[in-house]
N, C-alpha and C. Protein backbone atom coordinates (compact mmCIF):
# COMPACT_ATOMS: atom_id res chain seq x y z
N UNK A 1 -106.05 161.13 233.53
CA UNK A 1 -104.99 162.11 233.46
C UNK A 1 -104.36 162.35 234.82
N UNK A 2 -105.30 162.24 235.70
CA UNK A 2 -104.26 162.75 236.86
C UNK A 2 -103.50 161.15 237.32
N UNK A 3 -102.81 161.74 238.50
CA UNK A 3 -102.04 160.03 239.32
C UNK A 3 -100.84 160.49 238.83
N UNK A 4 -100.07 159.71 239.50
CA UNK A 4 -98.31 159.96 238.66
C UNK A 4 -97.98 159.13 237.42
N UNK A 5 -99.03 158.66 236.24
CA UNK A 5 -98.85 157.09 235.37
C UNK A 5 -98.71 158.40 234.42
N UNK A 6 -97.64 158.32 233.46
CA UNK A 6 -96.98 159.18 232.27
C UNK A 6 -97.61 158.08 231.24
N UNK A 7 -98.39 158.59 230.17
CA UNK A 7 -98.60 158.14 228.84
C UNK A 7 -97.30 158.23 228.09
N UNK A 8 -97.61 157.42 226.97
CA UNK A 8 -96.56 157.42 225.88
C UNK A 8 -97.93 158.56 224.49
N UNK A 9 -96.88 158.98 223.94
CA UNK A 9 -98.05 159.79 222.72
C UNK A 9 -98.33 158.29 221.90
N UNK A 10 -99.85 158.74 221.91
CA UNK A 10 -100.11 157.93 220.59
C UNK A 10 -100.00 158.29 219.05
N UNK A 11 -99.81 159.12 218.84
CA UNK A 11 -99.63 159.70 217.20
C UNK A 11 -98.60 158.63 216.78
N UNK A 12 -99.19 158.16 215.49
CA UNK A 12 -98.31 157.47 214.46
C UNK A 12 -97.34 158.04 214.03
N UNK A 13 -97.49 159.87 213.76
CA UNK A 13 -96.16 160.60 213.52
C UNK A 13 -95.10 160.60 213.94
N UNK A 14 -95.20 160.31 215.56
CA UNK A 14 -93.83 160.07 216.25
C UNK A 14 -93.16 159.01 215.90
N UNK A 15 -93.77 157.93 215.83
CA UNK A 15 -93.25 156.51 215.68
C UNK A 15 -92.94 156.60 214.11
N UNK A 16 -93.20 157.29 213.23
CA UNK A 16 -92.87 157.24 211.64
C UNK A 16 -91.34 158.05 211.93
N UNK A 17 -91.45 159.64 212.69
CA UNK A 17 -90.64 160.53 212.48
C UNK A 17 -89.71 159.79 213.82
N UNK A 18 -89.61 159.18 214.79
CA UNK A 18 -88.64 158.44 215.38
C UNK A 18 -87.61 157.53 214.55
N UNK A 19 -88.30 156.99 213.31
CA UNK A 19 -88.24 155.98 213.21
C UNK A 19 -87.03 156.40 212.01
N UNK A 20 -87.33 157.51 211.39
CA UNK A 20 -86.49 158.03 210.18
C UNK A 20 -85.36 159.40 210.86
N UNK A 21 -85.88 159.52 211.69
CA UNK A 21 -84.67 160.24 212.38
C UNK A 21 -83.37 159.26 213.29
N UNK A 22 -83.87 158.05 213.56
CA UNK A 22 -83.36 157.07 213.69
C UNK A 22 -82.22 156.51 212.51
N UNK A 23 -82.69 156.20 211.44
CA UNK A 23 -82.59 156.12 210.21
C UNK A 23 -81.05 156.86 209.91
N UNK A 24 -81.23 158.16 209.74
CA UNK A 24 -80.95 159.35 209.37
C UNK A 24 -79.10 158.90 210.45
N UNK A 25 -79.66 158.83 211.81
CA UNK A 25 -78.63 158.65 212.46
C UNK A 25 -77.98 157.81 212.28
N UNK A 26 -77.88 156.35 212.01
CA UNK A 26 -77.87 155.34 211.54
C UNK A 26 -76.77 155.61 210.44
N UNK A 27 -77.18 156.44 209.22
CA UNK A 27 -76.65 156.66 208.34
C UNK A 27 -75.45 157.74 208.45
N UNK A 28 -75.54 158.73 208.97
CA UNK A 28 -74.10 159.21 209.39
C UNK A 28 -73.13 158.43 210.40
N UNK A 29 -73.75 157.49 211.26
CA UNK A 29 -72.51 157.15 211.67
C UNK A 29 -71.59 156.08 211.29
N UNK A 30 -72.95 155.13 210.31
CA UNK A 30 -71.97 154.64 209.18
C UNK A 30 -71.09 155.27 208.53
N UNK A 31 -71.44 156.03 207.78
CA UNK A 31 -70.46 156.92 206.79
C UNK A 31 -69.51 157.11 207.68
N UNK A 32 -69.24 157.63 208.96
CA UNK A 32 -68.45 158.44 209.74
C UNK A 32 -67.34 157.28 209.76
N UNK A 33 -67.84 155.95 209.67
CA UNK A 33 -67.11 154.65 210.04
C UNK A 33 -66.64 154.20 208.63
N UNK A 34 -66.81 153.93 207.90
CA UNK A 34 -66.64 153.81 206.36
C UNK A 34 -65.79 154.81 206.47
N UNK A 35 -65.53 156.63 206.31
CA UNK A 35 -64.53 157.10 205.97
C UNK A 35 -63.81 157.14 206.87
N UNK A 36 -63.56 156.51 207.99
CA UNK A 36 -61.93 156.35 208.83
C UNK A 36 -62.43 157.98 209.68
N UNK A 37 -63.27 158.39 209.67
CA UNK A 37 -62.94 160.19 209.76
C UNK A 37 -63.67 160.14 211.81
N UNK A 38 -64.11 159.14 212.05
CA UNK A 38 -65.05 158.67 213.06
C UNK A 38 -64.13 159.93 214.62
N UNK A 39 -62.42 159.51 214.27
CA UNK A 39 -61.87 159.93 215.60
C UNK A 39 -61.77 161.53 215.45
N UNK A 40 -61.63 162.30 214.01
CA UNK A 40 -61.75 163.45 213.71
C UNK A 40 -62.77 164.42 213.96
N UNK A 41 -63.84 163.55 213.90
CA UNK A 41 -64.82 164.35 213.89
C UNK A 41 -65.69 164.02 215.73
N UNK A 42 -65.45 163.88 216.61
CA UNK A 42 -66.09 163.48 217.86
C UNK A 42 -66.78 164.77 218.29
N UNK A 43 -66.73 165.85 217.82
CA UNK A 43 -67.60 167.04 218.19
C UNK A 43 -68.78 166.97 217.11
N UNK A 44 -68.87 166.32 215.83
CA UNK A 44 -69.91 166.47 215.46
C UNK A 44 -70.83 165.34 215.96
N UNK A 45 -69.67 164.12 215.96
CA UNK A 45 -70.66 162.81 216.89
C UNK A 45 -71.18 163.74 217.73
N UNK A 46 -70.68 163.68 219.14
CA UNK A 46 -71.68 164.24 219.97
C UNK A 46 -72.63 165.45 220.05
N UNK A 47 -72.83 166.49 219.24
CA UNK A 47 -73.67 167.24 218.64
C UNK A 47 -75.08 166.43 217.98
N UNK A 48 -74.42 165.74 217.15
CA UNK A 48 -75.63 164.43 216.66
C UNK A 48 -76.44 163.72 217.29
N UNK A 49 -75.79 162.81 217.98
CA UNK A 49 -75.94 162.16 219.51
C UNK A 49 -76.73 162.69 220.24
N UNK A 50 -76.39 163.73 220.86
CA UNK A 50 -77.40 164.75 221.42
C UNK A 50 -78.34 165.12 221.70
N UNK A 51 -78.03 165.39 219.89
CA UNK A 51 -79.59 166.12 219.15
C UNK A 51 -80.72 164.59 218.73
N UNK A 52 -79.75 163.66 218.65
CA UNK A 52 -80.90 162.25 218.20
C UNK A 52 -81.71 162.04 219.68
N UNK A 53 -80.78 162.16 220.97
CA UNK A 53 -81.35 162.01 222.18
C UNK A 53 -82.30 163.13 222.29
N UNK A 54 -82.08 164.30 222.49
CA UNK A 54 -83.41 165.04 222.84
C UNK A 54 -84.39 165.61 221.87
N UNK A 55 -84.36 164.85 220.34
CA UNK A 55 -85.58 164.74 219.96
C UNK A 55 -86.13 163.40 220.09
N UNK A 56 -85.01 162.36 220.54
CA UNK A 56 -86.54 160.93 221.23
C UNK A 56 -87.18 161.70 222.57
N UNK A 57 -86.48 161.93 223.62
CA UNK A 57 -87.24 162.55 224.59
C UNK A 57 -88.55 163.53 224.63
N UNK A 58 -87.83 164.23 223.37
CA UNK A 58 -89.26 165.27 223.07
C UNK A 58 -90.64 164.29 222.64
N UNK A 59 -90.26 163.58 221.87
CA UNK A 59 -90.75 162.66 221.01
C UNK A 59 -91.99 161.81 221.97
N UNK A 60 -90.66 160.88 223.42
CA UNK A 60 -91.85 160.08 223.41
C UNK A 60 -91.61 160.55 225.16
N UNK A 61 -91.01 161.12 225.93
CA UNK A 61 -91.64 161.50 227.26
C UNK A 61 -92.70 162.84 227.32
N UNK A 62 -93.47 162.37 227.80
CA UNK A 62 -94.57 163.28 228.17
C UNK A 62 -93.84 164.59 228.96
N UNK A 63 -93.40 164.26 230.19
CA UNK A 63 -92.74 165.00 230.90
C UNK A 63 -92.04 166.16 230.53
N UNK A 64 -90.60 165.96 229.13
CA UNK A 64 -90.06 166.44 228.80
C UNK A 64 -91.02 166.94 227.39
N UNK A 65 -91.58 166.66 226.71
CA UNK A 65 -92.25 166.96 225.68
C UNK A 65 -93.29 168.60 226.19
N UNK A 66 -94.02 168.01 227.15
CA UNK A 66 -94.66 169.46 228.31
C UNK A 66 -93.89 170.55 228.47
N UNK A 67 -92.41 170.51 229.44
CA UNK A 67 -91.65 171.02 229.87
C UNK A 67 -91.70 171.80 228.31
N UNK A 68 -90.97 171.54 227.04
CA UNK A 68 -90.45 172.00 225.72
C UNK A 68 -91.15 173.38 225.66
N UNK A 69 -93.02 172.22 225.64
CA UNK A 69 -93.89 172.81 224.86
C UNK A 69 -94.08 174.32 226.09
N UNK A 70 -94.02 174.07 227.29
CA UNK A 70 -94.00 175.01 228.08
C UNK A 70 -93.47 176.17 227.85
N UNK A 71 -92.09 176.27 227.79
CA UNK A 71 -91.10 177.36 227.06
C UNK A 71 -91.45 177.95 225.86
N UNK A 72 -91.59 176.71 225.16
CA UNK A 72 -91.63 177.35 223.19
C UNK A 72 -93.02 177.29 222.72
N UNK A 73 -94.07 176.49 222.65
CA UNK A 73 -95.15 176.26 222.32
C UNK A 73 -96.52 176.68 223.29
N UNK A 74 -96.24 177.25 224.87
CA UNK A 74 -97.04 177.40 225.11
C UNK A 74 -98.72 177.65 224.77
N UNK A 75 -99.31 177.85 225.44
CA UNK A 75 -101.12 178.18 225.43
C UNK A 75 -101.34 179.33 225.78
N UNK A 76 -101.78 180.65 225.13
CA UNK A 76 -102.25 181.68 226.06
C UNK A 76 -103.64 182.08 226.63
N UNK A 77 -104.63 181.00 226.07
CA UNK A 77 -105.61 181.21 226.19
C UNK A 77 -106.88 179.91 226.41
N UNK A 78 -107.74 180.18 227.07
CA UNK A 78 -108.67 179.05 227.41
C UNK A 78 -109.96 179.32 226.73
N UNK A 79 -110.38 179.12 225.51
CA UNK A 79 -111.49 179.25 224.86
C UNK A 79 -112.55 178.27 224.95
N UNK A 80 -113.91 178.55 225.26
CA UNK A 80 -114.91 177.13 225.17
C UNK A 80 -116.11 178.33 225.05
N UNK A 81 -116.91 177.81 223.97
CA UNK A 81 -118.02 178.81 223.67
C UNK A 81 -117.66 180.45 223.13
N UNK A 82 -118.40 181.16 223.92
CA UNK A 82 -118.37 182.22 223.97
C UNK A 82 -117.12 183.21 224.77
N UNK A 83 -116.65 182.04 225.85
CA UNK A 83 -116.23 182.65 227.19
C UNK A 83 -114.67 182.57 226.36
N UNK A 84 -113.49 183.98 227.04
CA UNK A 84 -111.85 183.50 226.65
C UNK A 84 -111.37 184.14 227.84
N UNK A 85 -110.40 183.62 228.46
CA UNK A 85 -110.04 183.40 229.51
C UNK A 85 -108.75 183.04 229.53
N UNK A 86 -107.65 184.43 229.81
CA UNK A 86 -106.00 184.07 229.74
C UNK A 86 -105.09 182.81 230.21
N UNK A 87 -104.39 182.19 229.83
CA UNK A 87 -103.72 181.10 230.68
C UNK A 87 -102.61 181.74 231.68
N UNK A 88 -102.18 181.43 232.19
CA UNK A 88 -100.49 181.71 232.90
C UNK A 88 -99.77 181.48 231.96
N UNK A 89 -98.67 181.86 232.04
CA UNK A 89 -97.26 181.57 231.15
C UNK A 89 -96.85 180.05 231.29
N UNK A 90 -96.34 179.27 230.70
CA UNK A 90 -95.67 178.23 230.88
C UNK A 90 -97.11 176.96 230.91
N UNK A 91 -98.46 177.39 230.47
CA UNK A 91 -99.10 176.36 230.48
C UNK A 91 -99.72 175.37 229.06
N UNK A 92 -99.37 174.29 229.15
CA UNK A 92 -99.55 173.32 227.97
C UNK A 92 -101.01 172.59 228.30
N UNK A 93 -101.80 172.77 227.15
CA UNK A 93 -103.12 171.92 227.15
C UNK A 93 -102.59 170.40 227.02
N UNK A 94 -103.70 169.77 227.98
CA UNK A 94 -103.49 168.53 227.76
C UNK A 94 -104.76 167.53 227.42
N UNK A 95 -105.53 168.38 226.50
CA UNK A 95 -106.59 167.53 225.60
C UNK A 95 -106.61 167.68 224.31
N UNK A 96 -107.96 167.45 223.96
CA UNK A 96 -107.80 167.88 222.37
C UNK A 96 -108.25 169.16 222.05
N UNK A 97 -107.58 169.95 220.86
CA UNK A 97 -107.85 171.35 220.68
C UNK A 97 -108.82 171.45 220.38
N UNK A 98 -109.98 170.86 219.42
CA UNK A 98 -111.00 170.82 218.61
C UNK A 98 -112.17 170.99 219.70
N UNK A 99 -112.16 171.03 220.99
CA UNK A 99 -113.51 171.34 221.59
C UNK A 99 -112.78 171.84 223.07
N UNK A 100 -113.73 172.47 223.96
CA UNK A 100 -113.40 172.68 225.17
C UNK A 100 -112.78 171.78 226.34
N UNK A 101 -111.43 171.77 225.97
CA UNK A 101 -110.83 171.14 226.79
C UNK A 101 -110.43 171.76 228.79
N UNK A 102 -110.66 170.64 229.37
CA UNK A 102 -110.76 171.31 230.70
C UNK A 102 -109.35 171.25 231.57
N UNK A 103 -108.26 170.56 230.88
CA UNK A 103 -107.21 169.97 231.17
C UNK A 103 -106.16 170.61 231.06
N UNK A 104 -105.29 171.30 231.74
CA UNK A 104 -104.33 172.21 231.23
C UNK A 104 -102.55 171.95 232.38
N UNK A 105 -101.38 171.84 231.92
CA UNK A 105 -100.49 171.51 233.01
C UNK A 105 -99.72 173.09 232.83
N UNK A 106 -99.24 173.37 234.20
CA UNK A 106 -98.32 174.42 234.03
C UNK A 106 -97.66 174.39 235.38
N UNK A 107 -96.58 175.16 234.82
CA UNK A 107 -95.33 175.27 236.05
C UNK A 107 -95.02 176.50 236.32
N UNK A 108 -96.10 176.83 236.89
CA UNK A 108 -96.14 178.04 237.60
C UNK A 108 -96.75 177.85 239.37
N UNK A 109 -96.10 178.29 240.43
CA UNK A 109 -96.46 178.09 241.61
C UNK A 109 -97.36 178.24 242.40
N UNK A 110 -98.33 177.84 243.35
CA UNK A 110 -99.54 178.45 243.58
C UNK A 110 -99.68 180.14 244.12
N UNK A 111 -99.05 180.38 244.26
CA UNK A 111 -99.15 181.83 244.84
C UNK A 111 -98.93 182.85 243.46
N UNK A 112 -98.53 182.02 242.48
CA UNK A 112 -98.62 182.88 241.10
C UNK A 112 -100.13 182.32 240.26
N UNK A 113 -100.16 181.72 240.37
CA UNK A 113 -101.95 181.14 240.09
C UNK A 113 -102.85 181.87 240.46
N UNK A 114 -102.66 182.15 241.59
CA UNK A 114 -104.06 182.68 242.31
C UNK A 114 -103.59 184.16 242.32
N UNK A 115 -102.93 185.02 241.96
CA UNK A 115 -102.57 186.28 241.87
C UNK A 115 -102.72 186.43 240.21
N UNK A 116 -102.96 185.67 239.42
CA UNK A 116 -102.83 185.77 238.19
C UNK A 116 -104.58 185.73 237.97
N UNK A 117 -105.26 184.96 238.64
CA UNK A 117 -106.35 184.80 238.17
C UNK A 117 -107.54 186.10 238.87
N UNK A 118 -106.88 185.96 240.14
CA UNK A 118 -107.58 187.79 240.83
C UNK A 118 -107.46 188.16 240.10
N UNK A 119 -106.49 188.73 239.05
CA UNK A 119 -106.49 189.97 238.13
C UNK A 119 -107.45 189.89 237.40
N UNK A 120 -106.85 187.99 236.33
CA UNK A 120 -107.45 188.36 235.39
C UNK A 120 -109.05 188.10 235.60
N UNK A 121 -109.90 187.63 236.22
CA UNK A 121 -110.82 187.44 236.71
C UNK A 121 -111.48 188.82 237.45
N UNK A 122 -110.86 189.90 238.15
CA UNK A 122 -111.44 191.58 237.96
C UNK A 122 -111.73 191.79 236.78
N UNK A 123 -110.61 191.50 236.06
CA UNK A 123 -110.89 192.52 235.39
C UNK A 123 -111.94 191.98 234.04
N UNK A 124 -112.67 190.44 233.88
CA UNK A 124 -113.68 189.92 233.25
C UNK A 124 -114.91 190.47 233.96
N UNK A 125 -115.06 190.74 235.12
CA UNK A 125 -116.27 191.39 235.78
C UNK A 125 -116.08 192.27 235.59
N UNK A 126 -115.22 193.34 235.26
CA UNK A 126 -114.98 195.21 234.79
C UNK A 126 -115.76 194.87 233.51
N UNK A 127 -115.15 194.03 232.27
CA UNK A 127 -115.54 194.08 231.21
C UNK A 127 -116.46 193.81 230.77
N UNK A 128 -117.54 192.92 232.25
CA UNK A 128 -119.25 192.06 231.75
C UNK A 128 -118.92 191.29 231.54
N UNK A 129 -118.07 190.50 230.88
CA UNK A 129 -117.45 188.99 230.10
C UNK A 129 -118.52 187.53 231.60
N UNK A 130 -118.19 188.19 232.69
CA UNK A 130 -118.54 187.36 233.32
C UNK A 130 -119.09 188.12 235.09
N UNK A 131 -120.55 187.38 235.54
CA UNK A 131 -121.35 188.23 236.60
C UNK A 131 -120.02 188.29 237.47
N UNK A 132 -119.47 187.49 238.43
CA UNK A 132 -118.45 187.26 239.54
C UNK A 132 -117.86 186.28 239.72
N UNK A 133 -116.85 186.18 240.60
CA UNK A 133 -116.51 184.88 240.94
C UNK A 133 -115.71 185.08 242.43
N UNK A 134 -115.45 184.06 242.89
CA UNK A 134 -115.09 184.16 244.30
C UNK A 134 -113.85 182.56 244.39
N UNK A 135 -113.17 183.01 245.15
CA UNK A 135 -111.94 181.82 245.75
C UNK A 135 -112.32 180.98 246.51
N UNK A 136 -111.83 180.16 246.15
CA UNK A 136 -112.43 178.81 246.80
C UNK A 136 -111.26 178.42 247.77
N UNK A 137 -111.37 178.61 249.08
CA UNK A 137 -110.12 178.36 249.64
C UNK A 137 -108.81 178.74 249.18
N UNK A 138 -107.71 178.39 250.12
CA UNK A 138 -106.23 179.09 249.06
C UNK A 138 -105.52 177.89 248.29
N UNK A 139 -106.02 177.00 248.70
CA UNK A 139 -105.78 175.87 247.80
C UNK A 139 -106.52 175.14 246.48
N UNK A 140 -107.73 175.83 246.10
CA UNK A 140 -108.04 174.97 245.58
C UNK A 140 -108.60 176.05 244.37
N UNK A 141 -109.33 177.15 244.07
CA UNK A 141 -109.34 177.61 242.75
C UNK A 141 -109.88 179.14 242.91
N UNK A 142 -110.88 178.60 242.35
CA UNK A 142 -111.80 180.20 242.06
C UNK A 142 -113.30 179.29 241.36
N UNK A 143 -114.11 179.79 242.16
CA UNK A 143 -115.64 179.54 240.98
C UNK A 143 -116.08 181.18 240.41
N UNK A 144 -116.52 180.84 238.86
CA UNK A 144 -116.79 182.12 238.27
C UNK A 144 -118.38 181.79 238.03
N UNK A 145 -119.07 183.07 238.27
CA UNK A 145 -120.66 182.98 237.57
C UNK A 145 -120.37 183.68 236.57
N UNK A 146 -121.29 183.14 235.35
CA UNK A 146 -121.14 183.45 234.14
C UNK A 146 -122.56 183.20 233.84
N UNK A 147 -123.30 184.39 233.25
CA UNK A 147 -124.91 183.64 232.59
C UNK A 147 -125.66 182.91 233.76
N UNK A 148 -125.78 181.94 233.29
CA UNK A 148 -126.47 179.98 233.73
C UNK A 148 -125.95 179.57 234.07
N UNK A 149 -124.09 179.61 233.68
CA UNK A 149 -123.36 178.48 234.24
C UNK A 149 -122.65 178.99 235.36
N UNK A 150 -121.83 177.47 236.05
CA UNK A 150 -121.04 178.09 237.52
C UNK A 150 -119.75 177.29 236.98
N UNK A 151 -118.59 178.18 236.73
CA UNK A 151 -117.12 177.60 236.29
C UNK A 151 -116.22 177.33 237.13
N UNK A 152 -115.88 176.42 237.59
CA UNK A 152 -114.64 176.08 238.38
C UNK A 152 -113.69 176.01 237.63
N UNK A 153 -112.51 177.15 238.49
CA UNK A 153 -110.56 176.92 238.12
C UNK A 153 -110.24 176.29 239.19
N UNK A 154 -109.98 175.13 238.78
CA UNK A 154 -108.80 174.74 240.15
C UNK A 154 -107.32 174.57 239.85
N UNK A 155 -106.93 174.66 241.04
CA UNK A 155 -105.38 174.15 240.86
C UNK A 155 -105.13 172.77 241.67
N UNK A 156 -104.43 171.84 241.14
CA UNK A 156 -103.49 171.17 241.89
C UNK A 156 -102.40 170.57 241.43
N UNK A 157 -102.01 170.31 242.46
CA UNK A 157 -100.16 169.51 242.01
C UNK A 157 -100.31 168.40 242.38
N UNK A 158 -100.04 167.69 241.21
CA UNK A 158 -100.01 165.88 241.16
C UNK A 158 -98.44 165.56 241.69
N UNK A 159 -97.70 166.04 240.64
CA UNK A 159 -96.20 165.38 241.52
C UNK A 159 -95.32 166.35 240.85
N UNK A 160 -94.04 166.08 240.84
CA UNK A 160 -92.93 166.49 240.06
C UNK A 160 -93.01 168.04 239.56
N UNK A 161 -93.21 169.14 239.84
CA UNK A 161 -93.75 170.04 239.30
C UNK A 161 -94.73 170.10 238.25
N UNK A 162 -95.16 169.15 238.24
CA UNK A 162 -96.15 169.24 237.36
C UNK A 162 -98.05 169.28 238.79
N UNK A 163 -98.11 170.79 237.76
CA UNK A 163 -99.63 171.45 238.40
C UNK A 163 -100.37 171.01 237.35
N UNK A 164 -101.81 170.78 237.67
CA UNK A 164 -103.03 171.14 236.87
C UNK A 164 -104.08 171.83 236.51
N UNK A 165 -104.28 172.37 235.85
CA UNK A 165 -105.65 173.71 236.04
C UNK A 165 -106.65 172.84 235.32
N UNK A 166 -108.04 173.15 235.78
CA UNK A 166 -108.39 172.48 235.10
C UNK A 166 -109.96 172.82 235.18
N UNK A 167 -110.68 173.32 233.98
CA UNK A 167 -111.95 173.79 234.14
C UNK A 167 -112.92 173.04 234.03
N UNK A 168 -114.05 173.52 234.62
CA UNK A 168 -114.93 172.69 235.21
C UNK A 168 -116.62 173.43 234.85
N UNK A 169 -117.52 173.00 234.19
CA UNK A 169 -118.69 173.55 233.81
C UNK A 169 -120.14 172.78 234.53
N UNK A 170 -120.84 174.33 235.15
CA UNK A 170 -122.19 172.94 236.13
C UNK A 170 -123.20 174.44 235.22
N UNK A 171 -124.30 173.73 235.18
CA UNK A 171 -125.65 174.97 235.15
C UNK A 171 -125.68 174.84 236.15
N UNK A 172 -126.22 176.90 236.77
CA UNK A 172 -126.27 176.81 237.71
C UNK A 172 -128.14 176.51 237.93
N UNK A 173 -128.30 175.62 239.05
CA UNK A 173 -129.48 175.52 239.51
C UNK A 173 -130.51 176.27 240.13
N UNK A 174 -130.07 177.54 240.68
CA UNK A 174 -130.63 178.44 241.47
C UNK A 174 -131.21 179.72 240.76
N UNK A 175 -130.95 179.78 239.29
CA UNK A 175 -131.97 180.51 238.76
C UNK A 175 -133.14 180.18 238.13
């Protein structure tokens, strides 16, 4: 996951629903050509057009698909076990939902990261949720004690505005 190398999605859905939205387009601009109506109508072409372009983009760039999901679909929350733990605004998981994923991208800046997680991280030691935790340098996260275990948040920025958070689980050894 990390490095600057962008995957393509693997879901068959895209490549089915590319493939008939493709289709779909295909078929109005025939018609548009068949009824002579092609020079009349150039505001709905490009409305169409458009809209066929930025659902391939959604479709098959990672980049722009993130960015979307950022705005509209975001994550608010980091669940694994027992432990829940707020996200920032604007952050998209980037594993699978079905188990504790440690992988998360967001476009939010470091000085909003680490002011977001002081909070919310007080205020999990106000509530017991978790013993303490402490900052790990200003670059690099926060470790939380919890129970047995020792949790690392880190942050970093791979490229392009694109940050990573990304959690991290050790038992701790010292009890």
């Amino acid at each position: 996951m990390e490095g600057s190398k962008t995957e393509m999605p693997n879901s068959l859905s895209y490549l089915f629903m590319s493939l008939f939205v493709a289709f779909i387009f295909v078929i109005y601009i025939c018609s548009l050509i068949l009824s002579k109506k092609l020079l009349n109508s150039k505001k709905n072409t490009i409305v169409i057009t458009s809209s066929f372009i930025i659902l391939q983009l959604y479709f098959w760039n990672n980049d722009f698909n993130d960015f979307t999901k950022s705005i509209v679909f975001f994550d608010s929350y980091y669940k694994c076990e027992q432990w829940n733990v707020p996200l920032p605004k604007r952050t998209v998981l980037q594993g699978s939902s079905n188990h504790c994923s440690s992988f998360y991208r967001t476009y939010i800046k470091e000085d909003e990261f680490f002011t977001f997680y002081q909070t919310e991280l007080a205020k999990q030691k106000l509530q017991g949720a978790i013993s303490d935790f402490i900052a790990i340098g200003t670059s690099k996260g926060f470790v939380v004690y919890r129970d047995d275990e020792l949790i690392s948040i880190t942050y970093k920025c791979l490229r392009n505005n694109y940050y990573q958070i990304k959690f991290s689980y050790q038992i701790n050894q010292a009890t």
